[in-house]
C-alpha atoms as a PDB file:
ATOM      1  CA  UNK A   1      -5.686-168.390-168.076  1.00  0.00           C
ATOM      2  CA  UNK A   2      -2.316-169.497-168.391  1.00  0.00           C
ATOM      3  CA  UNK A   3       0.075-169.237-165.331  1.00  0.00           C
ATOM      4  CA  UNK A   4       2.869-166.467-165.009  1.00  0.00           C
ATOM      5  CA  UNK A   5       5.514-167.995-166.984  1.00  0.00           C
ATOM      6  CA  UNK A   6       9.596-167.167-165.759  1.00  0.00           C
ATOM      7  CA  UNK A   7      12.723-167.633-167.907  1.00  0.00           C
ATOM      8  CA  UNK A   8      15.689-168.669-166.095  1.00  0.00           C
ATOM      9  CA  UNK A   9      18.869-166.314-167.144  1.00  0.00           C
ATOM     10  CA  UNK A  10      22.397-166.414-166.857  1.00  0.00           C
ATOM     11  CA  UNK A  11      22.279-165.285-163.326  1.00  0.00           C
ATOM     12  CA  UNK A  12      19.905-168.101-161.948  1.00  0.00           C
ATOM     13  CA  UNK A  13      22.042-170.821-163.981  1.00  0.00           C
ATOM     14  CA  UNK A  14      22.932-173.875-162.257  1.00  0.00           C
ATOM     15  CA  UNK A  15      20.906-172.807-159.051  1.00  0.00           C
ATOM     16  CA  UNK A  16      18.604-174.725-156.649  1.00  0.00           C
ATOM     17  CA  UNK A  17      15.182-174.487-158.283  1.00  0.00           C
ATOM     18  CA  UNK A  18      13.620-172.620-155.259  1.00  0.00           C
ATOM     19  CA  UNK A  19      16.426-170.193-155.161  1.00  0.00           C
ATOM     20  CA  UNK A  20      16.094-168.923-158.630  1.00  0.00           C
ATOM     21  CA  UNK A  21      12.341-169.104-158.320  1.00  0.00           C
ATOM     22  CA  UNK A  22      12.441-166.633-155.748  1.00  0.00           C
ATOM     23  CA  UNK A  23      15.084-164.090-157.530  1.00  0.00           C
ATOM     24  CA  UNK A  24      12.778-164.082-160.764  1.00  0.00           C
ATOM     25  CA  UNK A  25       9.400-163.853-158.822  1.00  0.00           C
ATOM     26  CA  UNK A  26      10.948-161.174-155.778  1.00  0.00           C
ATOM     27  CA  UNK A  27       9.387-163.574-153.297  1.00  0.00           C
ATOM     28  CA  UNK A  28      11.320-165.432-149.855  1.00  0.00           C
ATOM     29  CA  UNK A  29      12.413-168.883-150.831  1.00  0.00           C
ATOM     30  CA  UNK A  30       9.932-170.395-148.135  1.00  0.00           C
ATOM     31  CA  UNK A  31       7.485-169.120-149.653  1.00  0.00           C
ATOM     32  CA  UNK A  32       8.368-170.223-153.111  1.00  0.00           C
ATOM     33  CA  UNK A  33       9.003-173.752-151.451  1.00  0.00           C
ATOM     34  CA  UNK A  34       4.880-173.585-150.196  1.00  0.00           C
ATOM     35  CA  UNK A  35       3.812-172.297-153.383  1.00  0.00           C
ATOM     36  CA  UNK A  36       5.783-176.430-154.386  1.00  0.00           C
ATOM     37  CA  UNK A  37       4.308-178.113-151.969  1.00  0.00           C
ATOM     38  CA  UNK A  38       0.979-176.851-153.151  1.00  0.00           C
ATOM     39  CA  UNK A  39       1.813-177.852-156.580  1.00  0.00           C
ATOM     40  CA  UNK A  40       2.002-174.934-158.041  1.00  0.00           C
ATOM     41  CA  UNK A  41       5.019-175.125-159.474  1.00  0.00           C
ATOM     42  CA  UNK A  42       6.656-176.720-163.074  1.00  0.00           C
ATOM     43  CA  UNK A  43       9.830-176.826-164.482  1.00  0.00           C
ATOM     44  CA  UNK A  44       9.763-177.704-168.273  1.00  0.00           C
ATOM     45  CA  UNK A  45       6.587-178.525-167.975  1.00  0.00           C
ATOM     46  CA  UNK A  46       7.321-181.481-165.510  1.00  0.00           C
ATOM     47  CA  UNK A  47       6.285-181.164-161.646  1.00  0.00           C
ATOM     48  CA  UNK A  48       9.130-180.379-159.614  1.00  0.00           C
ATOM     49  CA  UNK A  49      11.601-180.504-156.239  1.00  0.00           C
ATOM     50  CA  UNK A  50      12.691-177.742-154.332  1.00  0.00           C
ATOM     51  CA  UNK A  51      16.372-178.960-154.927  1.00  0.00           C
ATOM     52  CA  UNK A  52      16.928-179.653-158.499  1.00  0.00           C
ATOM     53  CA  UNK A  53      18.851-177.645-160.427  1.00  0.00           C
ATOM     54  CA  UNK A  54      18.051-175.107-163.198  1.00  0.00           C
ATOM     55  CA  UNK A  55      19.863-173.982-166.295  1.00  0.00           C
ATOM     56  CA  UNK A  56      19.687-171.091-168.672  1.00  0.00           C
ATOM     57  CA  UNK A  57      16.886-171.130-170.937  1.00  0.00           C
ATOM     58  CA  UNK A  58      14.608-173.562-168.306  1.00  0.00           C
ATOM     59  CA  UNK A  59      10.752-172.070-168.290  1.00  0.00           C
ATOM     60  CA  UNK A  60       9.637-172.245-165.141  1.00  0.00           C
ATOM     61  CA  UNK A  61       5.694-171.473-164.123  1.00  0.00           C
ATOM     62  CA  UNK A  62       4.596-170.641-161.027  1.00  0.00           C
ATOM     63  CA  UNK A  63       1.013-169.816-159.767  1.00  0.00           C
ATOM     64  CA  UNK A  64       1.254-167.553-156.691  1.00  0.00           C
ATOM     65  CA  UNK A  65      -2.191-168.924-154.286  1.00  0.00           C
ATOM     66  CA  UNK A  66      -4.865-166.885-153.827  1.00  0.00           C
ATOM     67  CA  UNK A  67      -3.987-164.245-151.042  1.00  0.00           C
ATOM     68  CA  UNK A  68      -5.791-164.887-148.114  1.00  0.00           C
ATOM     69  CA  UNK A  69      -6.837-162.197-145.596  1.00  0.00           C
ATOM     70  CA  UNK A  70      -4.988-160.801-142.312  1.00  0.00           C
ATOM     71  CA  UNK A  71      -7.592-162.653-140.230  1.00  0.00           C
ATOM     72  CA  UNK A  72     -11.007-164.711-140.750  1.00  0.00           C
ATOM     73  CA  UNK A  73     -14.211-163.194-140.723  1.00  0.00           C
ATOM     74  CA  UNK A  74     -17.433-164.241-140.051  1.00  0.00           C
ATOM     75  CA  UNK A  75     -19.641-166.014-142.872  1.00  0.00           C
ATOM     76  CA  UNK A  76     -23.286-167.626-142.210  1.00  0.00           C
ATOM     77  CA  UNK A  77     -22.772-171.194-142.764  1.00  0.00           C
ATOM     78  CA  UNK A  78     -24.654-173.719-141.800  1.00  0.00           C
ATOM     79  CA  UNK A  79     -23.064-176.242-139.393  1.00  0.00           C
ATOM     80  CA  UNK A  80     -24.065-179.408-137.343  1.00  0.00           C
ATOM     81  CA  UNK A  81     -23.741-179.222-133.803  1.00  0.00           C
ATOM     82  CA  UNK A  82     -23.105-181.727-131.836  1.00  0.00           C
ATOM     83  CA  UNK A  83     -22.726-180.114-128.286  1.00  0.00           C
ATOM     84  CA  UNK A  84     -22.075-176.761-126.944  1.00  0.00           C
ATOM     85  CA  UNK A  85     -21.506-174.840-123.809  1.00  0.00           C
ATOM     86  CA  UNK A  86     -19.000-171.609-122.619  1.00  0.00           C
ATOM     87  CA  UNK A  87     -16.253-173.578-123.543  1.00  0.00           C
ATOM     88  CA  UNK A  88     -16.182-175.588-126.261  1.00  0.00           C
ATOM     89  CA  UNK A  89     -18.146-176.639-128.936  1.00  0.00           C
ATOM     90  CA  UNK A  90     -18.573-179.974-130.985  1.00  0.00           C
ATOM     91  CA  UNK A  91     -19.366-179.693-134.528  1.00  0.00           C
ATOM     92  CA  UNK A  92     -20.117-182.919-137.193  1.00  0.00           C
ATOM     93  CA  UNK A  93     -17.738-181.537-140.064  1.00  0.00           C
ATOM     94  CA  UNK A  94     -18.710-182.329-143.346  1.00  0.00           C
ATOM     95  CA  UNK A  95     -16.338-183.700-146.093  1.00  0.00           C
ATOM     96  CA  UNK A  96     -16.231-180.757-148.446  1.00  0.00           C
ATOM     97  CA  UNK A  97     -15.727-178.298-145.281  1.00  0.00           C
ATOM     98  CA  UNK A  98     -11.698-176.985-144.911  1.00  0.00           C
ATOM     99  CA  UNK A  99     -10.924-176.007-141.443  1.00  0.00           C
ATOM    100  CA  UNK A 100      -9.311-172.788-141.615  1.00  0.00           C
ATOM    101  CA  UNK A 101      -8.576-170.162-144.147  1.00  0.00           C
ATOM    102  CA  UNK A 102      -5.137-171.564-146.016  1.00  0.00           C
ATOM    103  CA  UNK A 103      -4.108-170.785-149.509  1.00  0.00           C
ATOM    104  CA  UNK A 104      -6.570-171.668-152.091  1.00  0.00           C
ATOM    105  CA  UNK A 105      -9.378-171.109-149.074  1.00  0.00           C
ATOM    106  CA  UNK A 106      -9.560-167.926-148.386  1.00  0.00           C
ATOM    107  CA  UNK A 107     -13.590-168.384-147.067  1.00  0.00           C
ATOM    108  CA  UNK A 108     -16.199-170.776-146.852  1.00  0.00           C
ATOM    109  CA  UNK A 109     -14.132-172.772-143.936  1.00  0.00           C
ATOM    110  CA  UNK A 110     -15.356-173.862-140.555  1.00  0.00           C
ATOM    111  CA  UNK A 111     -13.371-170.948-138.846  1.00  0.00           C
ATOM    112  CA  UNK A 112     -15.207-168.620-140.679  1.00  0.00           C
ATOM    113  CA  UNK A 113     -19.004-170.103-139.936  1.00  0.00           C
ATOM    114  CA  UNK A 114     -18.036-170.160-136.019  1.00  0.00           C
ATOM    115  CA  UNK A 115     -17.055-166.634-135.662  1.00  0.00           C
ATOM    116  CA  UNK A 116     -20.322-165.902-137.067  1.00  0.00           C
ATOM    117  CA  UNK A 117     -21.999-168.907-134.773  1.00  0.00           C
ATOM    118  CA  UNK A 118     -20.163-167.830-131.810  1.00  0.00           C
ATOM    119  CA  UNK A 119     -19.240-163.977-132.342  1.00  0.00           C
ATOM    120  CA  UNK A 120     -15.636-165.129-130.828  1.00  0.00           C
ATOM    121  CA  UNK A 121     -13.051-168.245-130.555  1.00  0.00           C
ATOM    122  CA  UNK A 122      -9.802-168.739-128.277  1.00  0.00           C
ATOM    123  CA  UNK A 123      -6.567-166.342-129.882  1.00  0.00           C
ATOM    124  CA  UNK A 124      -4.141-169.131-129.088  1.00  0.00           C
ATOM    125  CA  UNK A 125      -4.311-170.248-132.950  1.00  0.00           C
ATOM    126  CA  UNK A 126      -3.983-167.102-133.935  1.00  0.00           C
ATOM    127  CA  UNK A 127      -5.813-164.659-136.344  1.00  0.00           C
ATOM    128  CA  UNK A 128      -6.634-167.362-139.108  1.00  0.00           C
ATOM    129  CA  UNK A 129      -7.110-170.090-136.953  1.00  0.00           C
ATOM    130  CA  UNK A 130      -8.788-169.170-133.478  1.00  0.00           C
ATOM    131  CA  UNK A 131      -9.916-172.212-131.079  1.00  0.00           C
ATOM    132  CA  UNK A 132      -8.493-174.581-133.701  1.00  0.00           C
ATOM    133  CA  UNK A 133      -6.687-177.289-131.423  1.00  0.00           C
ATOM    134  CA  UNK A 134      -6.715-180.142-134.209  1.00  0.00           C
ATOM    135  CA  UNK A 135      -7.690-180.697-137.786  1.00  0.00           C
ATOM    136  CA  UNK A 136      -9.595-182.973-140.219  1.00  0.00           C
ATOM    137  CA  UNK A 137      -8.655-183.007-143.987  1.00  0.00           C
ATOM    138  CA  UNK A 138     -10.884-181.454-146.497  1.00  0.00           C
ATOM    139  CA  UNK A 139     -12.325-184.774-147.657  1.00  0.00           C
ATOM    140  CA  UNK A 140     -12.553-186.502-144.188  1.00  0.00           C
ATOM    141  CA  UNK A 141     -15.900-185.976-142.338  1.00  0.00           C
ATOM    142  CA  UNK A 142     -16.717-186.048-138.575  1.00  0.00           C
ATOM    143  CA  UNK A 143     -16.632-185.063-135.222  1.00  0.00           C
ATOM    144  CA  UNK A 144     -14.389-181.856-134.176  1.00  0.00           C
ATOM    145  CA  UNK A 145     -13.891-179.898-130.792  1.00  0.00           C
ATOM    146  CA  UNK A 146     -13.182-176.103-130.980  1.00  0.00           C
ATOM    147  CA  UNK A 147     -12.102-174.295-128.171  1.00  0.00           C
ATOM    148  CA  UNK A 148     -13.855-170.484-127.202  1.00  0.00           C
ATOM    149  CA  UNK A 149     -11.557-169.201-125.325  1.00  0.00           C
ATOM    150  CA  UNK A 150      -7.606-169.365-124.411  1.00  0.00           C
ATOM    151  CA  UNK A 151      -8.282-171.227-121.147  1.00  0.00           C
ATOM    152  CA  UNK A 152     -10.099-174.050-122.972  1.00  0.00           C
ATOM    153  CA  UNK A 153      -7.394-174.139-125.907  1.00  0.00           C
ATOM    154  CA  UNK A 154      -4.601-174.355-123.480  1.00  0.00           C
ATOM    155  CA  UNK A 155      -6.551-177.720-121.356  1.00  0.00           C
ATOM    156  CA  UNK A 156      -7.674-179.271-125.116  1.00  0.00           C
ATOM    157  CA  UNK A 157      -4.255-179.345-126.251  1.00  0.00           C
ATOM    158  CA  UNK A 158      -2.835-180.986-123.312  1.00  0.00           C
ATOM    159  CA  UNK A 159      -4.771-183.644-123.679  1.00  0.00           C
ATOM    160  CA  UNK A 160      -3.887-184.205-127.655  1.00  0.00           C
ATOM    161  CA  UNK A 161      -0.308-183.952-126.889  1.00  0.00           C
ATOM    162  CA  UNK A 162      -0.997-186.143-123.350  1.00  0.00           C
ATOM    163  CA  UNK A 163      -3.093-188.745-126.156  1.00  0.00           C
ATOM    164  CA  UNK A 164      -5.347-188.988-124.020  1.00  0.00           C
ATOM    165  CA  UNK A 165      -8.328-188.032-126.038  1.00  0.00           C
ATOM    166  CA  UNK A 166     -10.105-190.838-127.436  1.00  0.00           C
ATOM    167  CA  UNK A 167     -10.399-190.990-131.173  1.00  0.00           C
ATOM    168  CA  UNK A 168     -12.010-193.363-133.576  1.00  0.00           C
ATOM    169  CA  UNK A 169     -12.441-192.811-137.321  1.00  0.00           C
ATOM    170  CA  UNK A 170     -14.293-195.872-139.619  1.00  0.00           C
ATOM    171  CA  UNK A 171     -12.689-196.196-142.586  1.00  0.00           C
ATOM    172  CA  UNK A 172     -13.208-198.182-146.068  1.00  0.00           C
ATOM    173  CA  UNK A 173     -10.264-199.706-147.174  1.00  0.00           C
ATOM    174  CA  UNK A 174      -9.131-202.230-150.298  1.00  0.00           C
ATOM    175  CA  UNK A 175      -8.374-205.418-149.570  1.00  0.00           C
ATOM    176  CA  UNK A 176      -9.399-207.215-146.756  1.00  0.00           C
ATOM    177  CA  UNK A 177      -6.329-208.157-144.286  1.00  0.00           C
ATOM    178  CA  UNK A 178      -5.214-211.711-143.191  1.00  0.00           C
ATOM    179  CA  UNK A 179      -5.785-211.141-139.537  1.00  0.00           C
ATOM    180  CA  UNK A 180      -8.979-209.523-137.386  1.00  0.00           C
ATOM    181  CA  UNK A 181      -6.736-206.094-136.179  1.00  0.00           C
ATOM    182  CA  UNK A 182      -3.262-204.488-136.181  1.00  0.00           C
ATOM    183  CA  UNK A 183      -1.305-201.891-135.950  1.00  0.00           C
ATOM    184  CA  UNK A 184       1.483-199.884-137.652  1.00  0.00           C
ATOM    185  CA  UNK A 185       4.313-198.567-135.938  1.00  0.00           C
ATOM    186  CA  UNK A 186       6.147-196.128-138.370  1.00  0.00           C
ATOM    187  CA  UNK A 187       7.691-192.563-138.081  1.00  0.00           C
ATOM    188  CA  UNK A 188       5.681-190.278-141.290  1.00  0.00           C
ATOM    189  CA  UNK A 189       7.688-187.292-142.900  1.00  0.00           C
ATOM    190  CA  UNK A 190       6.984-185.228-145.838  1.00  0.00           C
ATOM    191  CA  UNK A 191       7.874-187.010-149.450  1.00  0.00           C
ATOM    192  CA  UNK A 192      10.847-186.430-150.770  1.00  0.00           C
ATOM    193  CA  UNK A 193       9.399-185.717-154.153  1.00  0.00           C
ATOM    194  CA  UNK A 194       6.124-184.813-153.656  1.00  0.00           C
ATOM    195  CA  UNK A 195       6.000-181.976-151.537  1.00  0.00           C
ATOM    196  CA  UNK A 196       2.268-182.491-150.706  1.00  0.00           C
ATOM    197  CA  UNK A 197       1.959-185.942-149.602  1.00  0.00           C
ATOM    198  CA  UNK A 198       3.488-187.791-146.221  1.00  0.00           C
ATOM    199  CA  UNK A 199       5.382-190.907-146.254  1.00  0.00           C
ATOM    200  CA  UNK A 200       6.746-193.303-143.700  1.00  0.00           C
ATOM    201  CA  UNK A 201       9.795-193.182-143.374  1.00  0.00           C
ATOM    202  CA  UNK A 202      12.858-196.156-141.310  1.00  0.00           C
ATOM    203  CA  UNK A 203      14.762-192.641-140.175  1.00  0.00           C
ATOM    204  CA  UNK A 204      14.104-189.504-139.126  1.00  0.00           C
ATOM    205  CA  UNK A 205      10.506-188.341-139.268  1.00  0.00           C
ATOM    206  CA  UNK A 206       7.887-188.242-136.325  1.00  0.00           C
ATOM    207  CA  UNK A 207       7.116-190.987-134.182  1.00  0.00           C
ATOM    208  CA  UNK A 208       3.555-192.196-135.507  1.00  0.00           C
ATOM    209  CA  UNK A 209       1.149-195.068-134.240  1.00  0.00           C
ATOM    210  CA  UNK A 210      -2.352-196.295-135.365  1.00  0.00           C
ATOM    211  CA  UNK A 211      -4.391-199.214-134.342  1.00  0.00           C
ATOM    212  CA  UNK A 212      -6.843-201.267-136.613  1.00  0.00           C
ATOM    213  CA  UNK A 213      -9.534-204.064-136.305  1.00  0.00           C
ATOM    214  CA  UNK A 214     -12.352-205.342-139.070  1.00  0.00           C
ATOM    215  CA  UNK A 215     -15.522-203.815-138.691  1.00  0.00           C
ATOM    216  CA  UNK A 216     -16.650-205.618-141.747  1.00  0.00           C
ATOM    217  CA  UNK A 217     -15.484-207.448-144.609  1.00  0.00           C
ATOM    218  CA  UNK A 218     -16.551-207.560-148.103  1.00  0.00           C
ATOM    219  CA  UNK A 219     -14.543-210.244-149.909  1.00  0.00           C
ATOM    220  CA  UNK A 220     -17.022-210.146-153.577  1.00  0.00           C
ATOM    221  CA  UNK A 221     -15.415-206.401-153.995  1.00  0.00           C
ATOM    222  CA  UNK A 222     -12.197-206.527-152.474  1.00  0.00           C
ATOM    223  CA  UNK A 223     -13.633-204.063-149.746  1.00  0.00           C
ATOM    224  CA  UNK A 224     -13.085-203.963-145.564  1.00  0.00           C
ATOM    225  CA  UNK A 225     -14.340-201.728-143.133  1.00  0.00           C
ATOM    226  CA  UNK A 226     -11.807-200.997-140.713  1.00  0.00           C
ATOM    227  CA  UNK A 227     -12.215-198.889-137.375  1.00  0.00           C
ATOM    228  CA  UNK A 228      -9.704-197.070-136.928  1.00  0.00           C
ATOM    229  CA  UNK A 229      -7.228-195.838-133.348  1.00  0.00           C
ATOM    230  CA  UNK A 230      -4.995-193.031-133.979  1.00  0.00           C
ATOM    231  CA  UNK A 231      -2.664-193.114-131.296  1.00  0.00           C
ATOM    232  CA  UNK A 232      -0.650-190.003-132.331  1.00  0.00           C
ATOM    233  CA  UNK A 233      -1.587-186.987-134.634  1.00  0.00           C
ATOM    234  CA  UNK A 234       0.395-186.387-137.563  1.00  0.00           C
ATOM    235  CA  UNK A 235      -0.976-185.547-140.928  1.00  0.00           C
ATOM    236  CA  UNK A 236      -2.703-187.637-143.554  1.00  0.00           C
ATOM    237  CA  UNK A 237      -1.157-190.677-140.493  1.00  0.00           C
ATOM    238  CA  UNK A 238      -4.196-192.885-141.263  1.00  0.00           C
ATOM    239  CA  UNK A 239      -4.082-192.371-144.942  1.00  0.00           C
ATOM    240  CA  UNK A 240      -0.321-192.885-145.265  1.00  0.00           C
ATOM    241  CA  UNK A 241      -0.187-195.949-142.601  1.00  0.00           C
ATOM    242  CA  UNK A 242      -2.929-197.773-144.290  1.00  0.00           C
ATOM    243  CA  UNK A 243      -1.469-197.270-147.225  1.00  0.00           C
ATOM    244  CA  UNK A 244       1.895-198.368-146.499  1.00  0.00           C
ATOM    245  CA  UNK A 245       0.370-201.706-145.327  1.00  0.00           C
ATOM    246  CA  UNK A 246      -1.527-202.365-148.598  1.00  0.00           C
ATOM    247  CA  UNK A 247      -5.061-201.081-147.021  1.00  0.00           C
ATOM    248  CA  UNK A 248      -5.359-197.844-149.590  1.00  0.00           C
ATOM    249  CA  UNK A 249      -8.303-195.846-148.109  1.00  0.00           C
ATOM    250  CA  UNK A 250     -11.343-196.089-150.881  1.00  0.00           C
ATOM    251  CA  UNK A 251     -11.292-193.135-152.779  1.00  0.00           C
ATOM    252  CA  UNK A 252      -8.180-191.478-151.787  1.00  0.00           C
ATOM    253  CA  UNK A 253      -6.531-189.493-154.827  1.00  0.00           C
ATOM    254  CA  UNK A 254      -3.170-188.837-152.864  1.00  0.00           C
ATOM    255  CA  UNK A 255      -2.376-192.173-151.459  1.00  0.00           C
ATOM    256  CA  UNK A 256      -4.721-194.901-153.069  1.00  0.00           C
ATOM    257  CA  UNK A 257      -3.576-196.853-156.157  1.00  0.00           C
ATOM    258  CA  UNK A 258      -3.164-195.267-159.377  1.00  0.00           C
ATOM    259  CA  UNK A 259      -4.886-194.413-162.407  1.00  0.00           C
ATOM    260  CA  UNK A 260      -9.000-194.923-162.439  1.00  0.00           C
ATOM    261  CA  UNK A 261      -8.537-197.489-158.974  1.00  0.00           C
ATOM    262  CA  UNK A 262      -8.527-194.302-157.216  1.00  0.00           C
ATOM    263  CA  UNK A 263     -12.370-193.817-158.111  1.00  0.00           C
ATOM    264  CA  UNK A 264     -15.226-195.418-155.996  1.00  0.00           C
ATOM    265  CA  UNK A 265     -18.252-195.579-156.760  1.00  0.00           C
ATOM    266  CA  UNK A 266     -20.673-192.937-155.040  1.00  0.00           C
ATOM    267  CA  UNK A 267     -17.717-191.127-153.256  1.00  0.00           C
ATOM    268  CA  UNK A 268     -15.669-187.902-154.464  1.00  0.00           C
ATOM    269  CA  UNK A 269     -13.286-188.489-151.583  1.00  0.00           C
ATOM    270  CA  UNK A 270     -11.675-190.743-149.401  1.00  0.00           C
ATOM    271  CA  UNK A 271     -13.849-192.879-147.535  1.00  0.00           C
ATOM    272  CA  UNK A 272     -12.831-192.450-143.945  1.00  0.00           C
ATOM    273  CA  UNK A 273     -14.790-190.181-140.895  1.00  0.00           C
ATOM    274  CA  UNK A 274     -14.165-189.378-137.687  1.00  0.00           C
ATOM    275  CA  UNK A 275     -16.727-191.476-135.331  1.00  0.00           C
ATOM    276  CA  UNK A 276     -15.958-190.748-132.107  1.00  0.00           C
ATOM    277  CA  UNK A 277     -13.970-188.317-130.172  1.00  0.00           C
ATOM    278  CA  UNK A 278     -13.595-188.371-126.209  1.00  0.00           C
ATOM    279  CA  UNK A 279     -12.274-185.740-123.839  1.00  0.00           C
ATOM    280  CA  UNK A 280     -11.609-184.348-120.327  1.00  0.00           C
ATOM    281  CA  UNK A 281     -14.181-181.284-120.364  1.00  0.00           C
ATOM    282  CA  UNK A 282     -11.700-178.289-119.843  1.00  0.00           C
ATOM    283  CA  UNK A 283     -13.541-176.864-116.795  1.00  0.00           C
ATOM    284  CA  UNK A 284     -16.020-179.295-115.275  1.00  0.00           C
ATOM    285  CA  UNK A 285     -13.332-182.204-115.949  1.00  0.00           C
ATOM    286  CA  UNK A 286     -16.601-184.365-117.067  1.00  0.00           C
ATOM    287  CA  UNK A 287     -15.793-186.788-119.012  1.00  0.00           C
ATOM    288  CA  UNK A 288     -17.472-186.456-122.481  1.00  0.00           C
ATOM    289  CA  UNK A 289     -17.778-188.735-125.481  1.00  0.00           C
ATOM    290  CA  UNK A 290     -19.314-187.466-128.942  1.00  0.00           C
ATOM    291  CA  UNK A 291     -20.267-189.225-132.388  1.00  0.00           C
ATOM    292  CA  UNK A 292     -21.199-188.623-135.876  1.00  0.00           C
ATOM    293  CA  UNK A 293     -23.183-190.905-137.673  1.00  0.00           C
ATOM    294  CA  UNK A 294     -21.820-192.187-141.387  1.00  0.00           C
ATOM    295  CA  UNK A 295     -22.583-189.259-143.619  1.00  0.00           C
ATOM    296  CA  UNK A 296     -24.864-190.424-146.670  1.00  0.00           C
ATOM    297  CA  UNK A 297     -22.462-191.082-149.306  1.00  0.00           C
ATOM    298  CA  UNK A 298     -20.641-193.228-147.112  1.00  0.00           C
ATOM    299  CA  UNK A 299     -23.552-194.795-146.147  1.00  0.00           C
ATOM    300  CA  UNK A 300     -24.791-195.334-149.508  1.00  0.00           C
ATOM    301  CA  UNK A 301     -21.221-196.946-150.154  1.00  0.00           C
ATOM    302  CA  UNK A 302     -21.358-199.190-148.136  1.00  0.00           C
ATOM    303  CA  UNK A 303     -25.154-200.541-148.512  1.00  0.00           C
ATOM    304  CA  UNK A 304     -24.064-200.879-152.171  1.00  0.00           C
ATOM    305  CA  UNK A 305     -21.709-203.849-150.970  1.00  0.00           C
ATOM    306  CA  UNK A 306     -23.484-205.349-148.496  1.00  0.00           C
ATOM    307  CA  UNK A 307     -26.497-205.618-151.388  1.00  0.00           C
ATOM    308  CA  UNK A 308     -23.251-207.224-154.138  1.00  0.00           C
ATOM    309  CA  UNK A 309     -22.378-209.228-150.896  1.00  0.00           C
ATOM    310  CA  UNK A 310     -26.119-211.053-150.542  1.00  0.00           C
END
């Protein structure tokens, strides 16, 4: 089914595209601006900015997202857990698994299989996103802390903002790196252009850091296993700093290299999972330290080049 399809008039004529969007649709022009960041949005039949201007006579199509609903509600899926008590509670999050009802994921997301685990999360994230205190992208797998009630949120998220929770993600990268380890030290911001990726960025932008070392090299495929140190939290950071240092993430549609270099073998996503994560328990002040093991397909991955390797 083809998308709703607007025609820009003499009225909308030499505006911002986001502005006349949102006359000819009836919508507020930030939410036209998420329905461009979510791609979901062409002008002429080209993708678009939020800042270009239109003329009279310009087709524009726009598909609004699926509405999601006022709050999540409980499903039955399965889940992997890794520990639980009053507080908290650890889950291994698969790849394929979103974390929260958004646009486009209305169910089927973690939220939604721990209200029916746990009958009831913290309310500091709010209606769609209860005990949430960080994320993982759809596509990254691995170990996640939830928080069950406000007291817990409030002492998890002081210790993400503190960075004082230890986090380490493995992930397999192209190329292999002159030296053993390193780091990059650059602010990320949203794309100009592309409303849904990150970039770094010399100005402006949030402070960013994340530490690497070899795990493992494969020189015969132009492979390397790197672990991984986020240092700060921003989104897509490891996928966008690797990237920006010529270590593309395997897999990665967003930020790898273009055209069919993107694919790897045995993986429908980017090859990178959460490991380890280590935190202050929010009432016994324990000191606690979870991992997930490699899921199979990343597994499998790399077992293929260790085999090409011998």
């Amino acid at each position: 089914m083809s998308p709703p399809r607007y025609l820009v008039g003499e009225s909308e004529d030499g505006q911002r595209l986001d502005t006349a969007l949102a006359s000819l649709v009836g919508q507020s022009r930030s939410q036209v601006r998420r329905w461009i960041d979510d791609d979901r949005v062409r002008w002429n039949d080209r993708a678009v900015s939020p800042s270009q201007t239109v003329a009279e006579g310009d087709w524009i199509d726009a598909t609004p997202p699926e509405p999601i609903p006022a709050r999540a509600l409980p499903e039955a899926i399965p889940l992997r857990i890794l520990y639980e008590d009053a507080a908290i509670i650890v889950i291994d999050k698969s790849a394929d698994m979103v974390v929260h009802p958004a646009p486009g994921h209305a169910g089927g997301t973690l939220v939604n299989a721990l209200l029916h685990h746990c009958g009831a999360l913290a309310a500091v994230g709010g209606v769609l996103r209860p005990g949430i205190v960080h994320r993982l992208d759809r596509g990254t797998s691995g170990v996640i802390v939830v928080a069950k009630d406000d007291q817990a949120h409030r002492a998890l998220a002081e210790q993400f903002h503190a960075h004082s929770i230890e986090r380490v993600y493995q992930a397999l990268v192209r190329g292999n790196p002159a030296s053993e380890s390193g780091r990059v030290d650059a602010a990320i911001a949203r794309h100009p252009r592309d409303r849904k990726r990150m970039t770094v960025v010399s100005s402006g932008g949030r402070e960013s850091h994340t530490a690497w070392r070899v795990a493992k090299r494969f020189p015969k495929s132009a492979r390397s296993l790197l672990e991984v140190r986020p240092e700060t939290g921003r989104t897509h950071q490891i996928r966008v700093h690797l990237a920006s240092v010529g270590l593309p993430i395997a897999g990665d549609p967003v930020y790898g290299r273009g055209g069919r270099d993107r694919a790897e073998p045995g993986l429908e996503r980017p090859a990178l999972h959460a490991r380890v994560l280590g935190l202050v328990h929010p009432r016994s002040g324990e000191r606690l330290r979870f991992e997930a093991e490699l899921p199979e397909d990343f597994a499998t991955r790399l077992a293929a080049l260790e085999r090409r390797e011998a």
